[in-house]
N, C-alpha and C. Protein backbone atom coordinates (compact mmCIF):
# COMPACT_ATOMS: atom_id res chain seq x y z
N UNK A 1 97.49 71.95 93.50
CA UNK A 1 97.98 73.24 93.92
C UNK A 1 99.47 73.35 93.62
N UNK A 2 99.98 74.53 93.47
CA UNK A 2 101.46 74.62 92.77
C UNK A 2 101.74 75.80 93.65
N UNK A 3 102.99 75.48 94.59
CA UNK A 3 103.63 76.02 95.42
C UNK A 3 104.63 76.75 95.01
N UNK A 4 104.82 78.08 95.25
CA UNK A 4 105.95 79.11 94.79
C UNK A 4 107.19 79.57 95.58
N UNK A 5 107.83 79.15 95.90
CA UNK A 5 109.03 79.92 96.45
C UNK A 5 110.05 80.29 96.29
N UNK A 6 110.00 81.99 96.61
CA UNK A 6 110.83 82.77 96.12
C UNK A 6 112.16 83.09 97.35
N UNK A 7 113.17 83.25 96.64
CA UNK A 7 115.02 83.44 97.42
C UNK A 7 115.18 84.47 96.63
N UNK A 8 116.54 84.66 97.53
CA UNK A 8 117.55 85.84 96.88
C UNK A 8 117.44 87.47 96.93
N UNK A 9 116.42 87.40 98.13
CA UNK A 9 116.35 89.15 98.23
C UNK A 9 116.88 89.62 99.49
N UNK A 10 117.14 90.60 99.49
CA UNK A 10 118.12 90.72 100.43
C UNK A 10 118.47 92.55 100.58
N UNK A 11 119.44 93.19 101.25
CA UNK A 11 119.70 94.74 100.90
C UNK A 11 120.90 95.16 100.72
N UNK A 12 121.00 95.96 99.44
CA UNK A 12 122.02 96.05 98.46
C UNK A 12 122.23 97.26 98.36
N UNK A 13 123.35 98.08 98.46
CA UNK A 13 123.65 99.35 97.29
C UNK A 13 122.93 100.12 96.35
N UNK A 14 122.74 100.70 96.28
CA UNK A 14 122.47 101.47 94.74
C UNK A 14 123.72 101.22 93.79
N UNK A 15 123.16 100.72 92.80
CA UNK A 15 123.82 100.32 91.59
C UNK A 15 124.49 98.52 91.74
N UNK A 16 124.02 97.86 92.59
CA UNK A 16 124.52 96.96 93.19
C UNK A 16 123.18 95.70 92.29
N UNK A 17 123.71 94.22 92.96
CA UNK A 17 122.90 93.67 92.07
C UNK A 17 122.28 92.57 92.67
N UNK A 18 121.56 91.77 92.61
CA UNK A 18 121.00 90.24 93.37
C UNK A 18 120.21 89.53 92.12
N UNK A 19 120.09 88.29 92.70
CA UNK A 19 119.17 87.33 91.82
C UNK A 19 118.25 87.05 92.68
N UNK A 20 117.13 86.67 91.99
CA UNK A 20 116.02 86.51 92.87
C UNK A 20 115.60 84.60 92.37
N UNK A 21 115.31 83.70 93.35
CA UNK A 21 114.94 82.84 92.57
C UNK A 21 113.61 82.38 92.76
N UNK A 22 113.11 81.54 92.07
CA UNK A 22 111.31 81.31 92.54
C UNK A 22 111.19 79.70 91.66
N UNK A 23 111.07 78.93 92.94
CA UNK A 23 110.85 77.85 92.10
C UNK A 23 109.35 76.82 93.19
N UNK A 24 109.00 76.45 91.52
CA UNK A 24 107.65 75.92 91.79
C UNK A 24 107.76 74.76 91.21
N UNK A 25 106.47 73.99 93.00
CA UNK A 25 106.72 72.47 92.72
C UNK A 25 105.06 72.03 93.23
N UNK A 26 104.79 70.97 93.31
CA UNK A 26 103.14 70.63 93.47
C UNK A 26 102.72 70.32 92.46
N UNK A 27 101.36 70.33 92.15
CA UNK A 27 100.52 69.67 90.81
C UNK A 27 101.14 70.42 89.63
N UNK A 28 101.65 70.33 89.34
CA UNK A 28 102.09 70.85 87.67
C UNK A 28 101.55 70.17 86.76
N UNK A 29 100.47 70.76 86.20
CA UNK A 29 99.99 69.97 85.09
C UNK A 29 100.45 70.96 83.96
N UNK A 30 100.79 71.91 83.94
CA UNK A 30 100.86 72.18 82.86
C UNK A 30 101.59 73.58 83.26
N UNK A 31 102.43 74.93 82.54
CA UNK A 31 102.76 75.54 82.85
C UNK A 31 103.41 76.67 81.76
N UNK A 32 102.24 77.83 81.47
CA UNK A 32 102.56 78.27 80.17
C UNK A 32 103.47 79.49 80.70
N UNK A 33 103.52 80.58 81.58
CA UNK A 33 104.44 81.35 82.07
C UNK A 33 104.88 81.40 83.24
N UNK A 34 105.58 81.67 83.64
CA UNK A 34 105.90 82.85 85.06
C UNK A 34 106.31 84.07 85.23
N UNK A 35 106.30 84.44 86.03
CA UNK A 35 106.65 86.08 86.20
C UNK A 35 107.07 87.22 87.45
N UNK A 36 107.25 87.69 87.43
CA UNK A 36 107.92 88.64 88.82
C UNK A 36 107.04 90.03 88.89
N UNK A 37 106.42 90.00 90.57
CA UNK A 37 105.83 91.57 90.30
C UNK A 37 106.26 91.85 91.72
N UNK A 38 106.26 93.45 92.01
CA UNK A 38 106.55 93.71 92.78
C UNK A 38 105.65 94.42 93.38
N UNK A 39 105.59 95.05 94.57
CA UNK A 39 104.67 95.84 95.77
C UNK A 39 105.64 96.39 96.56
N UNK A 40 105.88 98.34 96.39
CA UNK A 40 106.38 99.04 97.36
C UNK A 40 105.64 99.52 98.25
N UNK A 41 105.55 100.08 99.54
CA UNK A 41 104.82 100.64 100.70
C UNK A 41 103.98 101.69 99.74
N UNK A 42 102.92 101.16 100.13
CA UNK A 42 102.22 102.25 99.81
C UNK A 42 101.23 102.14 98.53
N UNK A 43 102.47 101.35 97.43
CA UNK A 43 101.76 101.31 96.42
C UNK A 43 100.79 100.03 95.77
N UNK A 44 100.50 100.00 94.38
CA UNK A 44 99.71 98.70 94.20
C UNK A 44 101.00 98.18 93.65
N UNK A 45 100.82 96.60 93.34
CA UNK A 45 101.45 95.97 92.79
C UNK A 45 101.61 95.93 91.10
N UNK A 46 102.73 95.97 90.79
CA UNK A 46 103.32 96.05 89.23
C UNK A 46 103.83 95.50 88.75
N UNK A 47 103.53 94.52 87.48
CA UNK A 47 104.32 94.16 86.88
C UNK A 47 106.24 94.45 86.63
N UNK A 48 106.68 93.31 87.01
CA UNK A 48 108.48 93.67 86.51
C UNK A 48 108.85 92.94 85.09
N UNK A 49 108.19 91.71 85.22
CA UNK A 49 108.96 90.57 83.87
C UNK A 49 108.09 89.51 83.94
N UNK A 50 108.33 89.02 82.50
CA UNK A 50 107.70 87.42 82.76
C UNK A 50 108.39 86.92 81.36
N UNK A 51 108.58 85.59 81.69
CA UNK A 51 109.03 84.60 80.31
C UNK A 51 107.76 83.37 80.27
N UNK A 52 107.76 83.20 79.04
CA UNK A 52 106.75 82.19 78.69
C UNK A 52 107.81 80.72 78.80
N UNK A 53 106.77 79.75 79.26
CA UNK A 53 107.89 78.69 79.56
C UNK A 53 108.39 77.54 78.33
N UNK A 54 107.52 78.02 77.36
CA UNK A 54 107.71 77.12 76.33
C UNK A 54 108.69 77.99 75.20
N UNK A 55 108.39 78.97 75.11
CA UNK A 55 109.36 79.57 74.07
C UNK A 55 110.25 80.48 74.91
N UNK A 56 110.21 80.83 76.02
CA UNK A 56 111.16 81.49 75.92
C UNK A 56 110.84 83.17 75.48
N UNK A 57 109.70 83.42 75.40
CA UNK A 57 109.40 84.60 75.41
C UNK A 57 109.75 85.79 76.40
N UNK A 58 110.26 86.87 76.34
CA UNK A 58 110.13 87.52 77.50
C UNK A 58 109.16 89.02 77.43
N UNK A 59 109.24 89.10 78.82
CA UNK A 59 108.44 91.00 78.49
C UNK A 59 108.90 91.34 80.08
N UNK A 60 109.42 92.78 79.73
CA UNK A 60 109.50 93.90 80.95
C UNK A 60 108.99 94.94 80.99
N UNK A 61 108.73 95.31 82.21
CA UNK A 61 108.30 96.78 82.13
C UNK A 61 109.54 97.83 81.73
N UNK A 62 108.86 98.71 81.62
CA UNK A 62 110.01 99.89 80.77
C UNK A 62 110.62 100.07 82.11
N UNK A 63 110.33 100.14 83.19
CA UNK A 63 111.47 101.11 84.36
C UNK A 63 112.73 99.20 84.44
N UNK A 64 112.55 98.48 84.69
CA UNK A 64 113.67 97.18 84.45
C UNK A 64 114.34 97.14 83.36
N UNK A 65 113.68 97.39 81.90
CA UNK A 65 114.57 97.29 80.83
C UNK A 65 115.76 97.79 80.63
N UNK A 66 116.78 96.54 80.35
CA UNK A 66 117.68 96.41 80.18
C UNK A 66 118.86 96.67 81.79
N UNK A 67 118.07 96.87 82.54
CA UNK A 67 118.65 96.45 83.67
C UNK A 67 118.27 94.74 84.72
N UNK A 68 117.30 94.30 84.29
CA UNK A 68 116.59 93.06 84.89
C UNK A 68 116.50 92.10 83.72
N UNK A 69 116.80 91.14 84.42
CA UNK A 69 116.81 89.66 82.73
C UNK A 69 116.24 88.63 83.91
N UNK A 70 114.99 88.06 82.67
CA UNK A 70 114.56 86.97 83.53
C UNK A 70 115.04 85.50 82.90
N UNK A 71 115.06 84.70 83.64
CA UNK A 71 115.03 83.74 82.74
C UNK A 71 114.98 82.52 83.49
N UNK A 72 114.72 81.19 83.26
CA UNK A 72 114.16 79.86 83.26
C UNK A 72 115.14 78.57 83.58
N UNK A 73 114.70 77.63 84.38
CA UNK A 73 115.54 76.25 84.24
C UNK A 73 114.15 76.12 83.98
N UNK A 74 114.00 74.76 82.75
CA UNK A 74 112.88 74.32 82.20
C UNK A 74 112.95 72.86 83.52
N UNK A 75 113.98 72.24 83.44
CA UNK A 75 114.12 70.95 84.63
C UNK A 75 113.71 71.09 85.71
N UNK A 76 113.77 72.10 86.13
CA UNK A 76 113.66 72.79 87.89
C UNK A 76 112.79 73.79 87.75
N UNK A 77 111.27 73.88 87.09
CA UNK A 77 110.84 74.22 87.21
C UNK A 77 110.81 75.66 88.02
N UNK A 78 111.58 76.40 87.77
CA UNK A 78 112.31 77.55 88.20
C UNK A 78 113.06 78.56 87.56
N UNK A 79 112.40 79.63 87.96
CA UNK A 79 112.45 81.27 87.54
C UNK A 79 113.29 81.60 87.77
N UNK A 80 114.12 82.75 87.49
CA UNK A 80 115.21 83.53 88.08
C UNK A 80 114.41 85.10 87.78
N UNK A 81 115.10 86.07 88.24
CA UNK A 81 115.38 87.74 87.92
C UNK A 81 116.45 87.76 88.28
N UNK A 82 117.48 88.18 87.46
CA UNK A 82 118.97 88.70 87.63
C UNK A 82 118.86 90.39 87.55
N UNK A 83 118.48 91.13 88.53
CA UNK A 83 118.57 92.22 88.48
C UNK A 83 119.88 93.10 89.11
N UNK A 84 120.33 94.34 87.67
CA UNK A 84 121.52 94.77 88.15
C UNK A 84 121.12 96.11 88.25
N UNK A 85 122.41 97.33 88.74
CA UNK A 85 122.03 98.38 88.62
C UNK A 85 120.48 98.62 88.80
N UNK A 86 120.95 97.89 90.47
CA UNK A 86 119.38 98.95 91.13
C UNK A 86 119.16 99.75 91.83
N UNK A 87 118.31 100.66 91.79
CA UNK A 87 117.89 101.72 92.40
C UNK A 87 117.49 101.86 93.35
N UNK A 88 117.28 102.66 94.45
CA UNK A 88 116.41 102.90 95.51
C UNK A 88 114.82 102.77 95.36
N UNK A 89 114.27 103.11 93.87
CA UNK A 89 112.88 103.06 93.47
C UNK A 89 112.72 101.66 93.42
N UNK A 90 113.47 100.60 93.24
CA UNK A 90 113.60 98.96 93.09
C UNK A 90 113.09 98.39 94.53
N UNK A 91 112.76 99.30 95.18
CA UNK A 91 112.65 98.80 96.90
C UNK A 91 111.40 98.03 96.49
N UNK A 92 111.42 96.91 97.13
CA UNK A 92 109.88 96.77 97.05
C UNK A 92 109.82 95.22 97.74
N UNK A 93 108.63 94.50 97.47
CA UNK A 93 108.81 92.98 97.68
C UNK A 93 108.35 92.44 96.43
N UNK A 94 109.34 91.29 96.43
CA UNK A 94 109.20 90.81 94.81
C UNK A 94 108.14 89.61 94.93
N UNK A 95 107.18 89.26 94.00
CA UNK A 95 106.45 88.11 94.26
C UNK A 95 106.85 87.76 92.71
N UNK A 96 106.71 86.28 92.78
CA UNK A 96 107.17 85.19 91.78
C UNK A 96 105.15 85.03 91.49
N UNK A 97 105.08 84.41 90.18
CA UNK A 97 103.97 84.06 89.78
C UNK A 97 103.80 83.23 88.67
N UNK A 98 102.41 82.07 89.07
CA UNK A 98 102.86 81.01 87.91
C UNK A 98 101.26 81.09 86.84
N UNK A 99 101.83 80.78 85.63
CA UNK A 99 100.30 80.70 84.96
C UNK A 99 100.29 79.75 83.78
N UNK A 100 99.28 78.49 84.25
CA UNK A 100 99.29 77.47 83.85
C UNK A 100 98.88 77.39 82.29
N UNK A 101 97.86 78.22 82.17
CA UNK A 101 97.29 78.21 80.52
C UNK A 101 97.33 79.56 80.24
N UNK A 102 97.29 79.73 78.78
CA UNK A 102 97.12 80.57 78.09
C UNK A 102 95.75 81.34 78.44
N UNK A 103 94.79 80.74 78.81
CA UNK A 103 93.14 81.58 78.94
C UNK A 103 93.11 82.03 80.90
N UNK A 104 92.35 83.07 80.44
CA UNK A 104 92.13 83.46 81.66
C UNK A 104 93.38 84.82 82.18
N UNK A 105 92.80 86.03 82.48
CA UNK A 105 93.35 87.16 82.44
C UNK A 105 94.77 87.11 83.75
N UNK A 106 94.78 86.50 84.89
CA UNK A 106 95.01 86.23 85.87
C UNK A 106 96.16 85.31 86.37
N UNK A 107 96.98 85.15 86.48
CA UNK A 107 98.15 84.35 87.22
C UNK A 107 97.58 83.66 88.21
N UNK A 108 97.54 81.92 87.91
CA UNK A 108 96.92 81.03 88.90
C UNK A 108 97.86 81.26 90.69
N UNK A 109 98.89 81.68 90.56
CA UNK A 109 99.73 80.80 91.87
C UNK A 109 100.63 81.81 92.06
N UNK A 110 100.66 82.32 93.74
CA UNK A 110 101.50 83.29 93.90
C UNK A 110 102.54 83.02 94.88
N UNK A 111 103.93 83.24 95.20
CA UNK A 111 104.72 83.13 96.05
C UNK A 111 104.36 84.44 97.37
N UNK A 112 104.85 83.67 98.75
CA UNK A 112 104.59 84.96 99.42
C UNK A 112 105.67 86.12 99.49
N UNK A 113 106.76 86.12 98.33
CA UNK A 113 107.49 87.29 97.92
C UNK A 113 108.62 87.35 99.14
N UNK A 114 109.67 88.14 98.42
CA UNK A 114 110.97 88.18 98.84
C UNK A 114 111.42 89.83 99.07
N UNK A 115 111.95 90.49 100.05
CA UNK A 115 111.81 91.44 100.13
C UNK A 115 113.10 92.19 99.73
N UNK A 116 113.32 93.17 99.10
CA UNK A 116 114.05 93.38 98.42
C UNK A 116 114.69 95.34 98.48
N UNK A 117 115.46 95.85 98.88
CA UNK A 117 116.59 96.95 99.53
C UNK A 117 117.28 97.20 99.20
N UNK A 118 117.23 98.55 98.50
CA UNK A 118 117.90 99.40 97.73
C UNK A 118 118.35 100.56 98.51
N UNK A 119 119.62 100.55 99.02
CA UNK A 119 119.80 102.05 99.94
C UNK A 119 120.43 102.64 98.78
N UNK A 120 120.75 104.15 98.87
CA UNK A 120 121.59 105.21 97.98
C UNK A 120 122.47 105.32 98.89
């Protein structure tokens, strides 16, 4: 089993900024991405980012781009989101997520998320 825990959320400004961190430890056998999604009141949960852990790949959703950068300690098995210039729509709780192989539609391992406050 591979344990997720996510830091760094907290309530911020509009236009203001935080890092989020998520680091995972337990059976690691293997570990092809991670990723960040979020859940506001009300709504379903959405994709924000993810980097692949071997290359270095990234992907965002269009409402983060170019305001949210994810990125990796390969040693410390650990994620970041450096998100700036955020919004009130940014409210949400962030969950960290790990996915061991390439097959299978689904993210094995979830953090129980960091909650995250955007006033205007």
């Amino acid at each position: 089993q591979v344990r997720l825990v996510e830091s760094g959320g907290g309530l911020v400004q509009a236009g203001g900024f935080l890092r989020l961190s998520c680091a995972a430890s337990g059976n690691i056998f293997s570990n092809y991405a991670m990723g960040w999604f979020r859940q506001a009141p009300g709504k379903e949960r959405e994709f924000v980012a993810s980097i692949r852990w071997s290359g270095g790949v990234e992907s965002y959703a269009d409402s983060v781009k170019g305001r949210f950068t994810i990125f990796r300690d390969n040693a410390k098995n650990t994620v970041y989101l450096q998100m700036n210039s955020l919004k009130p729509e940014d409210t949400a709780v962030y969950y960290c997520a790990f996915k061991a192989t390439p097959w299978g539609s689904n993210y094995d391992y979830w953090g129980q998320g960091t909650q995250v406050t955007v006033s205007s």
